[in-house]
Protein backbone atom coordinates (compact mmCIF):
# COMPACT_ATOMS: atom_id res chain seq x y z
CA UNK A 1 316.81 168.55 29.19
CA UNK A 2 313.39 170.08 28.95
CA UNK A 3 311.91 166.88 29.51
CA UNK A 4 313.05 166.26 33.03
CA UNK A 5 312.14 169.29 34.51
CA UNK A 6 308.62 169.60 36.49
CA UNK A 7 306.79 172.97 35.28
CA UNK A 8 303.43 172.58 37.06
CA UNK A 9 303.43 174.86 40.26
CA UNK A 10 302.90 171.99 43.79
CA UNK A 11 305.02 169.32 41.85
CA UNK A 12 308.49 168.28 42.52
CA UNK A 13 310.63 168.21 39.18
CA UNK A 14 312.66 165.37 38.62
CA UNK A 15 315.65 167.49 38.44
CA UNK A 16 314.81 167.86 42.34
CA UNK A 17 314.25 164.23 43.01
CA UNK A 18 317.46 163.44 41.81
CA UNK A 19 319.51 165.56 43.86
CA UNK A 20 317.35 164.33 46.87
CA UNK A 21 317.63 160.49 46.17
CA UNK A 22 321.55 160.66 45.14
CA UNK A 23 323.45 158.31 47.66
CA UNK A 24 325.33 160.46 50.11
CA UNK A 25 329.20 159.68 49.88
CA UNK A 26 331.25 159.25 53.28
CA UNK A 27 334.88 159.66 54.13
CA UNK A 28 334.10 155.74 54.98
CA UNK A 29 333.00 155.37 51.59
CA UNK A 30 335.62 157.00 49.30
CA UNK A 31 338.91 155.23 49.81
CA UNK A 32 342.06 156.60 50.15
CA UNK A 33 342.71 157.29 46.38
CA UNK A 34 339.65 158.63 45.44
CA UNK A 35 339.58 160.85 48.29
CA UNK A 36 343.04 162.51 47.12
CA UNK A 37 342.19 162.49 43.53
CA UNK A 38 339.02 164.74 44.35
CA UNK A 39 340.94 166.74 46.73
CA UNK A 40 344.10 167.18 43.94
CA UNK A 41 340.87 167.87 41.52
CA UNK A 42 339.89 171.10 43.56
CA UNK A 43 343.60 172.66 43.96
CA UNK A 44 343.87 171.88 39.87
CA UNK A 45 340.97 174.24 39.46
CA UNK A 46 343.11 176.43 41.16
CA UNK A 47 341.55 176.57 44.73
CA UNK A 48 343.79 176.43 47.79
CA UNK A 49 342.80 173.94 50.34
CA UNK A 50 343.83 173.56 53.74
CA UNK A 51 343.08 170.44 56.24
CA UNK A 52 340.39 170.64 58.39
CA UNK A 53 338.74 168.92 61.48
CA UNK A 54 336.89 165.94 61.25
CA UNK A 55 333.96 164.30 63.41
CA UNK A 56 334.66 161.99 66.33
CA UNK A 57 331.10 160.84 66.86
CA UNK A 58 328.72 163.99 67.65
CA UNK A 59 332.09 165.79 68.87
CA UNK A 60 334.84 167.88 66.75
CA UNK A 61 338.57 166.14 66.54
CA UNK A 62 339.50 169.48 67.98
CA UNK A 63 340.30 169.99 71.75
CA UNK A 64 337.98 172.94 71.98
CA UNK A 65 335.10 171.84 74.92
CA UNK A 66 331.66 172.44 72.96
CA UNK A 67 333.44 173.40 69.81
CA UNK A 68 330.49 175.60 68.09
CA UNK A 69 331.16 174.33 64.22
CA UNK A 70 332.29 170.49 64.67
CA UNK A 71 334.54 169.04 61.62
CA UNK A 72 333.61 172.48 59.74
CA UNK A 73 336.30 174.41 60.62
CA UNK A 74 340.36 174.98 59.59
CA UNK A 75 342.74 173.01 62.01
CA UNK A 76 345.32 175.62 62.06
CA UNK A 77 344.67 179.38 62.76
CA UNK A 78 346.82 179.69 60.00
CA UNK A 79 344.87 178.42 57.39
CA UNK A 80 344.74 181.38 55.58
CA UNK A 81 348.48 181.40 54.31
CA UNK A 82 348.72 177.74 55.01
CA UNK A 83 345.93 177.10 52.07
CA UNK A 84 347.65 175.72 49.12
CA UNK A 85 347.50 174.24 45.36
CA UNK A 86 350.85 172.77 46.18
CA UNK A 87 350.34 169.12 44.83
CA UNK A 88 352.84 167.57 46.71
CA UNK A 89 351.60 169.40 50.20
CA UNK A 90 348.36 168.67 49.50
CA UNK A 91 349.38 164.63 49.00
CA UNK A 92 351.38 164.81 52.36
CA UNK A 93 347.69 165.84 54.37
CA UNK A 94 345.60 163.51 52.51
CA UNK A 95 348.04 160.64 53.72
CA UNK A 96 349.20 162.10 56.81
CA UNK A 97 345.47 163.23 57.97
CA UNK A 98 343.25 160.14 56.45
CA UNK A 99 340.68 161.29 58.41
CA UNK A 100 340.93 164.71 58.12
CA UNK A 101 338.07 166.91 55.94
CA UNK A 102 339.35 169.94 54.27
CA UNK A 103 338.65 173.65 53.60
CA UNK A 104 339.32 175.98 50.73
CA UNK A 105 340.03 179.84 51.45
CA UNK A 106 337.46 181.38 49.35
CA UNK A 107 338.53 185.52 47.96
CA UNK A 108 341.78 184.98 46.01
CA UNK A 109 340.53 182.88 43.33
CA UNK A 110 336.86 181.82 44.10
CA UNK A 111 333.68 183.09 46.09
CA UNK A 112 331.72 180.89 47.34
CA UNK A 113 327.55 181.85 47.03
CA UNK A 114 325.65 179.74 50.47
CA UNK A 115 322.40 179.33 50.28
CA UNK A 116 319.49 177.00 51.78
CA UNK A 117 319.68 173.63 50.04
CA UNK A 118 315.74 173.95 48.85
CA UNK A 119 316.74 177.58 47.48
CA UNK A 120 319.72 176.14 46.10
CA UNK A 121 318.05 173.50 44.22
CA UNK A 122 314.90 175.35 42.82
CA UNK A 123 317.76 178.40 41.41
CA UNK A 124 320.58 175.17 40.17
CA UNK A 125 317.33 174.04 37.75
CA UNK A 126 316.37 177.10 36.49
CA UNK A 127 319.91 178.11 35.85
CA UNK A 128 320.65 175.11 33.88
CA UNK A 129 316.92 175.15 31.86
CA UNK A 130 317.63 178.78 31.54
CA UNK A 131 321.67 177.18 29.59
CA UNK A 132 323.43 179.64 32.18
CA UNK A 133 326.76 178.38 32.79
CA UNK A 134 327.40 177.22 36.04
CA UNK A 135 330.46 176.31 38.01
CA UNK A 136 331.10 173.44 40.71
CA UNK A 137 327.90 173.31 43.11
CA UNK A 138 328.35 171.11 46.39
CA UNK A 139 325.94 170.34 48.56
CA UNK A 140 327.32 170.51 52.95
CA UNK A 141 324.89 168.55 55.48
CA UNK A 142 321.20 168.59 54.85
CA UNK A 143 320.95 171.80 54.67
CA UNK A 144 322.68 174.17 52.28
CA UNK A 145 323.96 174.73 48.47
CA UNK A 146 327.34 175.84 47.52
CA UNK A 147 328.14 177.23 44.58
CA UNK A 148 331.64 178.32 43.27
CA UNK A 149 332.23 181.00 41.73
CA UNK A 150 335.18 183.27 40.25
CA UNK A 151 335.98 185.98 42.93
CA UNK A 152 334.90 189.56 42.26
CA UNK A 153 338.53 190.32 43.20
CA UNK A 154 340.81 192.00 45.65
CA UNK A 155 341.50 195.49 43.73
CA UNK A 156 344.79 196.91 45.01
CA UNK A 157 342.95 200.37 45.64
CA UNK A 158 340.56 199.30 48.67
CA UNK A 159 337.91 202.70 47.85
CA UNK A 160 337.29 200.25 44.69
CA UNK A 161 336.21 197.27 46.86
CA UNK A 162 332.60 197.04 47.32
CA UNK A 163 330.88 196.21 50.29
CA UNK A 164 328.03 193.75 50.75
CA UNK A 165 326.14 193.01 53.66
CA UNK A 166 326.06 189.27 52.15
CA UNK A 167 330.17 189.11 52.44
CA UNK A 168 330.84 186.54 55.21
CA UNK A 169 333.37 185.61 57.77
CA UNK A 170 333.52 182.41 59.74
CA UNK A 171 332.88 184.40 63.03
CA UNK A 172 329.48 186.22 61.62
CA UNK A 173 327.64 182.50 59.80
CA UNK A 174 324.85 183.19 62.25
CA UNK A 175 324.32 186.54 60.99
CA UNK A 176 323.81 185.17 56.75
CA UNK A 177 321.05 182.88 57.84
CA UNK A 178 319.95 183.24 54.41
CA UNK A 179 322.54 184.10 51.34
CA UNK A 180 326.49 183.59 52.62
CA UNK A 181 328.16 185.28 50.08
CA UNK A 182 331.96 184.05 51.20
CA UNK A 183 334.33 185.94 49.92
CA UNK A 184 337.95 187.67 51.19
CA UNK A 185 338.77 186.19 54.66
CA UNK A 186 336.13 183.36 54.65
CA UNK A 187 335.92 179.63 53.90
CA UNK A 188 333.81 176.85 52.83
CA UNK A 189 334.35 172.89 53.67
CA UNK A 190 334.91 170.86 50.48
CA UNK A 191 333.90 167.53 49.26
CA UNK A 192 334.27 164.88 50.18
CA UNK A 193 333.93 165.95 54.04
CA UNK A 194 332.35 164.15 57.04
CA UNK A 195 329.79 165.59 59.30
CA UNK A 196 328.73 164.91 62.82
CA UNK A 197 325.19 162.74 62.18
CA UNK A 198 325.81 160.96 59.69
CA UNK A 199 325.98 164.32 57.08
CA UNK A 200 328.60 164.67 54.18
CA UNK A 201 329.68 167.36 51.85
CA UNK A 202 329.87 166.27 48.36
CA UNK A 203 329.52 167.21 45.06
CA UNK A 204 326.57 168.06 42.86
CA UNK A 205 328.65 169.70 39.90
CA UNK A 206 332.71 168.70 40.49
CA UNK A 207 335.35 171.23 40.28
CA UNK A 208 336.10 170.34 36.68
CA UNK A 209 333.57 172.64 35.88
CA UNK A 210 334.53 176.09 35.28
CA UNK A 211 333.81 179.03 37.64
CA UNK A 212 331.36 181.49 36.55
CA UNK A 213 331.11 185.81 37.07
CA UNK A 214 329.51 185.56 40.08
CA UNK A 215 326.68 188.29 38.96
CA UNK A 216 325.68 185.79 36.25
CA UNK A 217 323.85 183.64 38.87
CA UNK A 218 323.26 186.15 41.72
CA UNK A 219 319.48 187.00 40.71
CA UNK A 220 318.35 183.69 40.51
CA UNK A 221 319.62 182.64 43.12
CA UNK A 222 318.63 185.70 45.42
CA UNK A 223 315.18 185.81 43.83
CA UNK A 224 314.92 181.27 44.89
CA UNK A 225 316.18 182.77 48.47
CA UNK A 226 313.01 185.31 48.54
CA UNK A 227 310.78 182.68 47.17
CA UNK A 228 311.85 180.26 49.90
CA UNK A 229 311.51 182.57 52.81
CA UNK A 230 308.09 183.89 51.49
CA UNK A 231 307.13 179.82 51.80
CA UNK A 232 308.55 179.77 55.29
CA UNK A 233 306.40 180.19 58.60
CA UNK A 234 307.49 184.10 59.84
CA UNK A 235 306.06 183.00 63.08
CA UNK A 236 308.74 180.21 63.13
CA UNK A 237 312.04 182.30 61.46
CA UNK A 238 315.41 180.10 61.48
CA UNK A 239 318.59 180.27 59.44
CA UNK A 240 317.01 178.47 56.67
CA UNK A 241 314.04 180.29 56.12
CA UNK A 242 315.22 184.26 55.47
CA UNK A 243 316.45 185.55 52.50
CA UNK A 244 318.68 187.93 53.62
CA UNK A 245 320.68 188.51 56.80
CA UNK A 246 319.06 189.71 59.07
CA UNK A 247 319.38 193.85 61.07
CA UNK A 248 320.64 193.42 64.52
């Protein structure tokens, strides 16, 4: 593997290169089959998944006018105890809702660790160089890197649960313009998914692969986050070039 990767600072590895030039796969790509076999895939690994809206064009399937997230968000506002591993449910959405993208609730058996796709790319090489294990990584739009992760848990004593400022909720994504860390109570869409502009969530790593301790790739991926923003114009700040959320 040594080979492959680029160590000379200014030049693109070819690690990077080939996540940039893999073909992007669309719901009009992936037929029917292959569509529920990757969704079936996900819920084997144990993730519950729930359906989700889809594009129309620019706009959301939803009837919400201006809908904020279009085709990123649950269609019920049930989706939390509606998210399943249920084979058979999840077979009567895939052919029920062919069109439909879907989400899985994230804090009950996975986190979910968002970052910028460039971040996301420059910490997935080192990881793997450095032989760290690493779970299913997905990459959503043009824009950002998902990696899945084993949850850091739900204790039954809530003085044990930890706070982060990273921990986020579907209602505060403008406030993690750099590191999401999803966890209890948040979401992420899954592969395959369709996006408004031509976009598509799919996956880098699949779900085959087993989730990792979620502290076993938090550095590297927080210190790729730091690097990123430190390359970024501060004159110019956006969601994509901060490291960490930031103060109101």
């Amino acid at each position: 593997m040594g080979a492959d990767f680029g160590r000379s600072r200014g030049t693109e590895s070819k690690f990077s290169q080939w996540l940039r030039r893999r073909p992007k796969t669309q719901h009009s790509e992936v037929d029917d089959t292959a569509r529920e076999a990757l969704l079936l895939a996900v819920a084997e690994a144990g993730m519950p998944i729930s359906p989700a809206a889809h594009p129309v064009g620019y706009r959301c399937s939803c009837e919400r006018i201006g809908c904020p997230t279009p085709a990123r968000h649950p269609i019920s506002f049930a989706w939390q105890t509606q998210s399943t591993t249920d084979r058979a449910q999840i077979e009567r959405w895939a052919r029920s809702q062919p069109q439909a993208n879907f989400i899985t609730a994230t804090g009950m058996i996975h986190d979910v660790l968002d970052v910028p796709l460039t971040a996301g790319e420059q910490a997935l090489e080192r990881l793997l160089a450095a032989d760290i294990d690493v779970g299913p990584v997905a990459v959503s739009g043009d824009d950002r890197m998902l990696f899945f992760t084993a949850t850091r848990g739900t204790p039954e004593d809530e003085d044990e649960w930890w706070p982060c400022e990273l921990d986020c909720h579907p209602e505060t994504m403008d406030e993690h313009p750099g590191m999401r860390w999803h966890c209890r109570g948040s979401y992420v869409l899954l592969p395959p998914a369709m996006l408004p502009g031509e976009l598509d969530v799919h996956w880098v790593r699949g779900p085959e692969n087993p989730l990792p301790d979620p502290l076993t790739l938090l550095e590297t991926l927080t210190d790729a986050c730091a690097q990123y923003a430190d390359t970024a114009d501060q004159s110019d700040l956006d969601h994509d070039s901060v490291a960490w959320p930031l103060s109101r």
